[in-house]
C-alpha atoms as a PDB file:
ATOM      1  CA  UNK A   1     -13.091  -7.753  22.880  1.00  0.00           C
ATOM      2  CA  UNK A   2     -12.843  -9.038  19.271  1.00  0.00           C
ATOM      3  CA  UNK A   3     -10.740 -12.007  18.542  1.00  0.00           C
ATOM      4  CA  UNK A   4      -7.547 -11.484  16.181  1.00  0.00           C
ATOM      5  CA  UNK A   5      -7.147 -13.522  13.345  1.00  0.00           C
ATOM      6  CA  UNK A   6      -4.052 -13.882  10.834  1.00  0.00           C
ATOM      7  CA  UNK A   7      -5.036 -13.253   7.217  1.00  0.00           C
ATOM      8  CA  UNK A   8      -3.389 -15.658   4.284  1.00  0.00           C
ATOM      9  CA  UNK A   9      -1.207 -14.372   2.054  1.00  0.00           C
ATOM     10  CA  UNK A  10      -3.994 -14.744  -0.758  1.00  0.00           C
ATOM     11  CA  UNK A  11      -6.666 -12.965   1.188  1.00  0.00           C
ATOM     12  CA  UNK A  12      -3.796 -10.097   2.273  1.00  0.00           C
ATOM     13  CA  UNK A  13      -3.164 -10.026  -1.431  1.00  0.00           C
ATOM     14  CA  UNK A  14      -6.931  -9.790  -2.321  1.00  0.00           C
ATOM     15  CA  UNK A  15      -7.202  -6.493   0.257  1.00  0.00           C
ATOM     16  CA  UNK A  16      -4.279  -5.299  -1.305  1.00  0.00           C
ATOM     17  CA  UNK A  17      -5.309  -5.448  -5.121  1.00  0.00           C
ATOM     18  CA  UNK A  18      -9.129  -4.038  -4.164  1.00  0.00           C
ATOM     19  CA  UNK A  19      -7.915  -1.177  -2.426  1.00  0.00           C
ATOM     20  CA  UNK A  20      -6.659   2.406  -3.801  1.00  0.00           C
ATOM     21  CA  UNK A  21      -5.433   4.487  -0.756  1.00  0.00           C
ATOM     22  CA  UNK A  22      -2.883   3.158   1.973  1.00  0.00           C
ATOM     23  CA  UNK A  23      -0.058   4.632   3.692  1.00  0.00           C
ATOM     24  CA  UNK A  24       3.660   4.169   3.460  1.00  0.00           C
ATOM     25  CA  UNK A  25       5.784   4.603   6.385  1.00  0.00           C
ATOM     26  CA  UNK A  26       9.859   5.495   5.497  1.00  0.00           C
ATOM     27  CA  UNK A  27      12.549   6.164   7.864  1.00  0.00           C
ATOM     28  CA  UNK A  28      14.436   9.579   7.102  1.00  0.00           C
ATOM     29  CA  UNK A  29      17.329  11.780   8.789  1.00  0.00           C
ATOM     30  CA  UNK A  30      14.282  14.088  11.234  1.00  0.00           C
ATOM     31  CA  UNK A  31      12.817  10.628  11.657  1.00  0.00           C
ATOM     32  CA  UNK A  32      10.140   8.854  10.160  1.00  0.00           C
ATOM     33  CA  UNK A  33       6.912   9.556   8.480  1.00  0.00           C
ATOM     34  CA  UNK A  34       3.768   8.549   7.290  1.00  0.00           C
ATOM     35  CA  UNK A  35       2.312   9.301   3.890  1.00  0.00           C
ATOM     36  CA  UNK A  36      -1.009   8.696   2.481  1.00  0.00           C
ATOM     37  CA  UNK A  37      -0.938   7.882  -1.200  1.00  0.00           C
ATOM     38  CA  UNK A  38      -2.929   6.435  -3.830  1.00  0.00           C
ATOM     39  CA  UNK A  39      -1.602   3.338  -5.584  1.00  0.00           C
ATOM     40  CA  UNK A  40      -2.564   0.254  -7.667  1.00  0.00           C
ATOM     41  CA  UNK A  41      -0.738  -3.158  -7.294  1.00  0.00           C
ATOM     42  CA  UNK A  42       0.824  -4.193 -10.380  1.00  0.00           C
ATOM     43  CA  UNK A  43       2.432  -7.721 -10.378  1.00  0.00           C
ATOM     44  CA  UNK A  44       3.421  -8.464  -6.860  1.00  0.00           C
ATOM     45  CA  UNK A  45       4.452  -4.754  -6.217  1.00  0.00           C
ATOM     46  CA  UNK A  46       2.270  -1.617  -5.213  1.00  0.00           C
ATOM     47  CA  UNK A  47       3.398   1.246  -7.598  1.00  0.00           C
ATOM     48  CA  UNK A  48       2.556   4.623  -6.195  1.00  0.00           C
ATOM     49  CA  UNK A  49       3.454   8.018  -7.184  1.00  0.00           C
ATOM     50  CA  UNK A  50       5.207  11.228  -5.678  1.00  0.00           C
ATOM     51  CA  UNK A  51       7.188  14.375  -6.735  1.00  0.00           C
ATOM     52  CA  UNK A  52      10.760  13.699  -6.894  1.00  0.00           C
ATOM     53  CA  UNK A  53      11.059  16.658  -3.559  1.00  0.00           C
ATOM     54  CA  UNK A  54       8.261  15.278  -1.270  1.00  0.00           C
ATOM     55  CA  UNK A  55       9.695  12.999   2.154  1.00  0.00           C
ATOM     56  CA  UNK A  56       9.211   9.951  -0.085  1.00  0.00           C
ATOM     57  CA  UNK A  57      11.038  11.225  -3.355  1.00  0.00           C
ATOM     58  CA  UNK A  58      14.300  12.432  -1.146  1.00  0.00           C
ATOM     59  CA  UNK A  59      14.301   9.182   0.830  1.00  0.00           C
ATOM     60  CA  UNK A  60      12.664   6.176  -0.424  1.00  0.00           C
ATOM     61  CA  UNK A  61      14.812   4.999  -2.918  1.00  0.00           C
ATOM     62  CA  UNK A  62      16.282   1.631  -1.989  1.00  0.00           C
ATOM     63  CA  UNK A  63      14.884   2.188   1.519  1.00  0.00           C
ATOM     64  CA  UNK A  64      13.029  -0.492   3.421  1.00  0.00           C
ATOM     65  CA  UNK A  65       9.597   0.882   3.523  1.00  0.00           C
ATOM     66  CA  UNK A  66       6.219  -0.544   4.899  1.00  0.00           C
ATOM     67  CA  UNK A  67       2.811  -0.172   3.247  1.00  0.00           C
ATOM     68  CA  UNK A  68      -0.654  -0.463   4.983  1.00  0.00           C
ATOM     69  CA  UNK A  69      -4.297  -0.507   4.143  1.00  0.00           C
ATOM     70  CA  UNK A  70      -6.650  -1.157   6.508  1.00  0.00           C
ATOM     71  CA  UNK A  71     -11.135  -0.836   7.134  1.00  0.00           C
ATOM     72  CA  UNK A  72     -12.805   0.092  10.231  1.00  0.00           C
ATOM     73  CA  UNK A  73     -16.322  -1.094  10.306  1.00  0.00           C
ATOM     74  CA  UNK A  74     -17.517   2.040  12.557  1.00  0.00           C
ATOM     75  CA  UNK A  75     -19.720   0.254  15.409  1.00  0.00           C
ATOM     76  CA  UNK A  76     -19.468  -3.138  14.648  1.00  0.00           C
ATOM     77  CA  UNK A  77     -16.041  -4.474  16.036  1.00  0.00           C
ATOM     78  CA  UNK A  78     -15.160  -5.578  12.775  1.00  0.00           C
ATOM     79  CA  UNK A  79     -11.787  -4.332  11.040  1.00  0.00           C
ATOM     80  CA  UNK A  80      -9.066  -5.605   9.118  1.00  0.00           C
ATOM     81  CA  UNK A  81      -5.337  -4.627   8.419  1.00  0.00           C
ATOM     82  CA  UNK A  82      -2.909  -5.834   6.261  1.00  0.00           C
ATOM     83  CA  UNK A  83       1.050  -4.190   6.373  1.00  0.00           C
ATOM     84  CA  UNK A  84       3.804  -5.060   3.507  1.00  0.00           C
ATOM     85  CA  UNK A  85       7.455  -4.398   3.556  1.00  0.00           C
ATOM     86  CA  UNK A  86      10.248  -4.203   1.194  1.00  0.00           C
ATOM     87  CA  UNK A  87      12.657  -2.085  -0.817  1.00  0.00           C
ATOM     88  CA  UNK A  88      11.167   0.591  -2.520  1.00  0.00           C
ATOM     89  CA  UNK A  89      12.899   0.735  -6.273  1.00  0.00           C
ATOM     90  CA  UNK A  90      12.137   3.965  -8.696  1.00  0.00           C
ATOM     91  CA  UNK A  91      10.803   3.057 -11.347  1.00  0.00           C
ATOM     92  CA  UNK A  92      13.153   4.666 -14.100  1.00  0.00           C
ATOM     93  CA  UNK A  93      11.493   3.504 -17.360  1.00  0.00           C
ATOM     94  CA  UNK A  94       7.829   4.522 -17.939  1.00  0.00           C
ATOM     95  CA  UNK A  95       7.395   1.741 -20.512  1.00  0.00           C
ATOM     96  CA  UNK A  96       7.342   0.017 -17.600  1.00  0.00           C
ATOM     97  CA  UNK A  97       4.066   1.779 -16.367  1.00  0.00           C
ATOM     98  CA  UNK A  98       2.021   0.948 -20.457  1.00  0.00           C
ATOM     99  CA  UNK A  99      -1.165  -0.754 -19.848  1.00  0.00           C
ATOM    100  CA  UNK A 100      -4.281  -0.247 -22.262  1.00  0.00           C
ATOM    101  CA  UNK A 101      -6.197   0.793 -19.411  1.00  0.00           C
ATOM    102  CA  UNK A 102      -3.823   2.288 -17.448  1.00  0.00           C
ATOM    103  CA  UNK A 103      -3.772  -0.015 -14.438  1.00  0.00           C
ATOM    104  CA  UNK A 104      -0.633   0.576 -13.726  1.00  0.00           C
ATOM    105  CA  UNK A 105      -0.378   4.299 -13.244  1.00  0.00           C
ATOM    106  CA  UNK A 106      -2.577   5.265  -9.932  1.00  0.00           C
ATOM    107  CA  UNK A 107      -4.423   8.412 -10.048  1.00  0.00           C
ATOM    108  CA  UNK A 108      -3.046  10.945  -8.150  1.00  0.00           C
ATOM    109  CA  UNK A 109      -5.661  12.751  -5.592  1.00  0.00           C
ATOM    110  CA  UNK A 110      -3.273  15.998  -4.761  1.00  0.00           C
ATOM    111  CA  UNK A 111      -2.993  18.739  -6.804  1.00  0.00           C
ATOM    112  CA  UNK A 112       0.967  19.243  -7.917  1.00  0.00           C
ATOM    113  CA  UNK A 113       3.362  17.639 -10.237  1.00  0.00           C
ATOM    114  CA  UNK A 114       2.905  13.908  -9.217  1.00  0.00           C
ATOM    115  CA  UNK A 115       5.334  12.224 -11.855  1.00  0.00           C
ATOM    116  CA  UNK A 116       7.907  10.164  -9.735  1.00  0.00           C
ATOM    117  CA  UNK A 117       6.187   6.316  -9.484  1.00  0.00           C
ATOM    118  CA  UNK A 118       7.496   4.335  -7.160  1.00  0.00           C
ATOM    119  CA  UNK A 119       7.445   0.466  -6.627  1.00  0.00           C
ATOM    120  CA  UNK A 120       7.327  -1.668  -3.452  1.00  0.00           C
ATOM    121  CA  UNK A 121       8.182  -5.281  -4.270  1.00  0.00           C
ATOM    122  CA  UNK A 122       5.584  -7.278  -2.316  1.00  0.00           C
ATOM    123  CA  UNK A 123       8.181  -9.219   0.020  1.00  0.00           C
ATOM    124  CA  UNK A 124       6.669  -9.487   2.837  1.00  0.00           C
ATOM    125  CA  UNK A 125       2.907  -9.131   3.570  1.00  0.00           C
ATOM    126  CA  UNK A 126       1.059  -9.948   6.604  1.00  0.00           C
ATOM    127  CA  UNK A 127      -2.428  -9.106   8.094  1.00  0.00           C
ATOM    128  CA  UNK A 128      -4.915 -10.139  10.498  1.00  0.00           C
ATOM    129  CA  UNK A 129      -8.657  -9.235  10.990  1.00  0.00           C
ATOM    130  CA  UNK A 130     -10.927  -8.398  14.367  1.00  0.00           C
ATOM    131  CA  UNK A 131     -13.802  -9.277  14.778  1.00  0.00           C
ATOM    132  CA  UNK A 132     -16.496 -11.919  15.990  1.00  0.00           C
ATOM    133  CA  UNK A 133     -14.997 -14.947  14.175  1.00  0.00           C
ATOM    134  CA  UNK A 134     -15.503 -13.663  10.616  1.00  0.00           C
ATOM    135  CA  UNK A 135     -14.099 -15.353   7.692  1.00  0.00           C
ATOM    136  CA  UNK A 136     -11.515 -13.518   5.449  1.00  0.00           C
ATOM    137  CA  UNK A 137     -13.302 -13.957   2.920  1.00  0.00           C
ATOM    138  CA  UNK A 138     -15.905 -11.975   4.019  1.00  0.00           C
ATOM    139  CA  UNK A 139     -14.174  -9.074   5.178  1.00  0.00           C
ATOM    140  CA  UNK A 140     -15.667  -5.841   3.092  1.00  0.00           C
ATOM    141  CA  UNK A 141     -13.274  -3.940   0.695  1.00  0.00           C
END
């Protein structure tokens, strides 16, 4: 059985940054959901995008949400997750979103009108690895 080890902040933050496809989880009326999405982190937020009707554009706003990214190593025992929570703000100014190379907008994967971004103030962050004793630092992206 691999042994659990808690991530630092830093390293949690590092898996965070190098990633570009997590899930948010949001509580709504039917109950909750989960919702793959593409995203960048920007600051000490991840900004992701949605259309203003999807689960997340109806019900995220000002709504404790939780984020996750995670890696499997298939085989080798070896895995890593790392979960953030806070309240999701819209972000109402694109000005906000300017960046010469457009870090701050993530690419959106789905087909459809995509133009609602969303941020998730990095609050809270924790994560922990499995594995045979491997270093954080190590873990793959």
């Amino acid at each position: 059985m691999p042994e659990s080890v808690e991530l630092s902040t830093e390293d949690c933050q590092r898996l965070l940054r190098a990633g570009t496809v997590g899930r948010v989880a949001v509580s709504t009326p039917g109950g909750p959901h989960i919702v793959p999405v593409n995203y960048v982190v920007s600051g000490d937020a991840v900004i992701f995008r949605t259309s203003p009707y999807s689960v997340l554009g109806s019900h995220a706003r000002n709504s404790l949400l939780a984020f996750e990214v995670d890696h499997l190593e298939p085989g080798q025992d070896d895995s890593w997750s790392v979960v953030a929570r806070g309240r999701c703000e819209f972000i109402d100014d694109p000005r906000e979103l300017d960046a010469p190379d457009d870090a701050k907008r993530p690419k959106a994967w789905a087909t459809g009108s995509r133009n609602l971004f969303l941020r998730l103030p990095l609050t809270e962050v924790s994560g922990r690895s499995l594995g045979a004793g491997r270093a954080p630092l190590a873990l793959p992206i």
